[in-house]
Protein backbone atom coordinates (compact mmCIF):
# COMPACT_ATOMS: atom_id res chain seq x y z
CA UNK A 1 0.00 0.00 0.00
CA UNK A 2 0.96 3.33 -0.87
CA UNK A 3 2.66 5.98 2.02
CA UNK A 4 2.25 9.70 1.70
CA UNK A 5 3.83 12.55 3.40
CA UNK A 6 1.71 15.17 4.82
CA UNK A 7 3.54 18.29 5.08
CA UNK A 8 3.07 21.20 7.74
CA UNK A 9 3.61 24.32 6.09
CA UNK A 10 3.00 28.17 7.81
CA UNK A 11 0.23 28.63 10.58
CA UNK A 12 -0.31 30.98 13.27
CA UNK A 13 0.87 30.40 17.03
CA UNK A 14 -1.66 30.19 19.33
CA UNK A 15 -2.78 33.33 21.03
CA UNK A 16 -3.15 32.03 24.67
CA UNK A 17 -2.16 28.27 26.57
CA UNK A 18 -5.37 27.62 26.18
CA UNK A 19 -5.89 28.05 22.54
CA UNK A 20 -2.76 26.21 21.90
CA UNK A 21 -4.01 23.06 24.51
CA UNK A 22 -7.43 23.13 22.30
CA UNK A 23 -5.60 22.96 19.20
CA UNK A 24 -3.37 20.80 20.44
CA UNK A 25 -5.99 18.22 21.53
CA UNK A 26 -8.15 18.33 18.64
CA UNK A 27 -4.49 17.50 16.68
CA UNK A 28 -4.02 14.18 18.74
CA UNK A 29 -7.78 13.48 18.07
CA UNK A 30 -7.40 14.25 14.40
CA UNK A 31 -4.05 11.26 14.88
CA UNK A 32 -6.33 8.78 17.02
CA UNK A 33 -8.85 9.14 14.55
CA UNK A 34 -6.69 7.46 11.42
CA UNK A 35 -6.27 4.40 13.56
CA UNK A 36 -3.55 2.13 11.96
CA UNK A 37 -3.32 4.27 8.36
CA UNK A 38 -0.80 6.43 10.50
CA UNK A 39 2.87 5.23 9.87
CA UNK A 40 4.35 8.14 11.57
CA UNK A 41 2.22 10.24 13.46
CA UNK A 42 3.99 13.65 14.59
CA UNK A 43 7.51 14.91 13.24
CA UNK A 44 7.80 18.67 14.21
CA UNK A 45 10.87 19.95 13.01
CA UNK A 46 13.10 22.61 14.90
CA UNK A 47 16.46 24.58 14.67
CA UNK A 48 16.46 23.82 10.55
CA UNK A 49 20.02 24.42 9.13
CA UNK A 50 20.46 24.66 4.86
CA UNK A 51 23.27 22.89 3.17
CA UNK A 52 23.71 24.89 0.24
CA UNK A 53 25.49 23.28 -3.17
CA UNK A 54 29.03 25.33 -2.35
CA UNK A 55 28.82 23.25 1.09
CA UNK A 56 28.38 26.27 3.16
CA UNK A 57 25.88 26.37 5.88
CA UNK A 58 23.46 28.50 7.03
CA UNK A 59 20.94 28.82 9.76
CA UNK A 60 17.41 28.85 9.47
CA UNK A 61 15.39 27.15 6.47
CA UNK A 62 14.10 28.19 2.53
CA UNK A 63 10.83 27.11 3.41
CA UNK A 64 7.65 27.49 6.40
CA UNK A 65 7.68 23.30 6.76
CA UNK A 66 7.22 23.03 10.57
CA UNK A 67 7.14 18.66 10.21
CA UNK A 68 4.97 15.94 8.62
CA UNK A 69 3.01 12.95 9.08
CA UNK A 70 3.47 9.47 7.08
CA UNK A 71 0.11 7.87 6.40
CA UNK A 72 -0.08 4.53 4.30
CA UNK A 73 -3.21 4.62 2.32
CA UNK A 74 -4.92 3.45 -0.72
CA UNK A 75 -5.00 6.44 -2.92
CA UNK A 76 -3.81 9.98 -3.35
CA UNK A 77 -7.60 10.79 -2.69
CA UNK A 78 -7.70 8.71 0.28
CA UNK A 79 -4.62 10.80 1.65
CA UNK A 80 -6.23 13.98 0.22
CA UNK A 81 -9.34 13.26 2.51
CA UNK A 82 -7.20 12.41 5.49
CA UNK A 83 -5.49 16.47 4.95
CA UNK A 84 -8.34 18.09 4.74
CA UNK A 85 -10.01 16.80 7.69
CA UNK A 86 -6.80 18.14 9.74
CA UNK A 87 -6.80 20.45 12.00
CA UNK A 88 -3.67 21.84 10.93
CA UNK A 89 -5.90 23.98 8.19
CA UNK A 90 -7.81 25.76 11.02
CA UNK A 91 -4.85 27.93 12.32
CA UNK A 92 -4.01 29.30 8.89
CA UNK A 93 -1.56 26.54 8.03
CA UNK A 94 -1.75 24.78 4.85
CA UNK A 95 -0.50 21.11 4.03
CA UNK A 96 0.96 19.42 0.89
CA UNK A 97 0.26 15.94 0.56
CA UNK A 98 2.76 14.03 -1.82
CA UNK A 99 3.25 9.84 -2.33
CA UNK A 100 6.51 8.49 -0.71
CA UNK A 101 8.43 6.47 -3.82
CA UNK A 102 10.37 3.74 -2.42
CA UNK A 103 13.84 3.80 -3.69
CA UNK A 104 15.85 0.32 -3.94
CA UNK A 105 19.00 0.95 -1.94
CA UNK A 106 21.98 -1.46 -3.19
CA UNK A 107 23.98 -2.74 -0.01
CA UNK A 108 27.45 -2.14 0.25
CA UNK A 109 29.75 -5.70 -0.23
């Protein structure tokens, strides 16, 4: 069966503890509710560093990705479904939902 990646991208912090507790349960209720579809359920991402193609480094990221989910589905519309019902999209943030391609990886001798 097929995995997909559902990206975090954006969103606004939550005003007060409270706000952020509510959004934070209805999150882990949004997880629960996908039952065993969920192959990685919450990946926030922090202190983000770029490689760029010189090898230099610098601090911070090119893009608002704040983490991701791994769901293992049926369909692109079946993931698709599973995004929009998160509540993610209800402080402002928005998601991209791509397929994960399995690469062959050739061992070492």
């Amino acid at each position: 069966m097929p995995q997909y990646a559902i990206v975090y991208l954006g969103g606004n912090q939550p005003s007060s503890p409270e706000e952020g507790k509510q959004h934070f349960s209805n999150y882990m209720n949004w997880l629960s509710s996908l039952g065993d579809s969920v192959v990685s359920p919450a990946n926030p991402l922090k202190n983000t560093s770029t490689v760029n193609s010189d090898g230099t480094v610098a601090t911070g990221g090119t893009t608002t990705m704040s983490g991701y989910t791994i769901i293992e589905v049926d369909s692109m519309d079946a993931a698709l479904s599973i995004a929009k019902a998160c509540p993610f999209l209800d402080i402002g943030g928005s998601l991209e939902v791509s397929e994960i391609i399995e690469m062959p990886i050739k061992k070492q001798p």
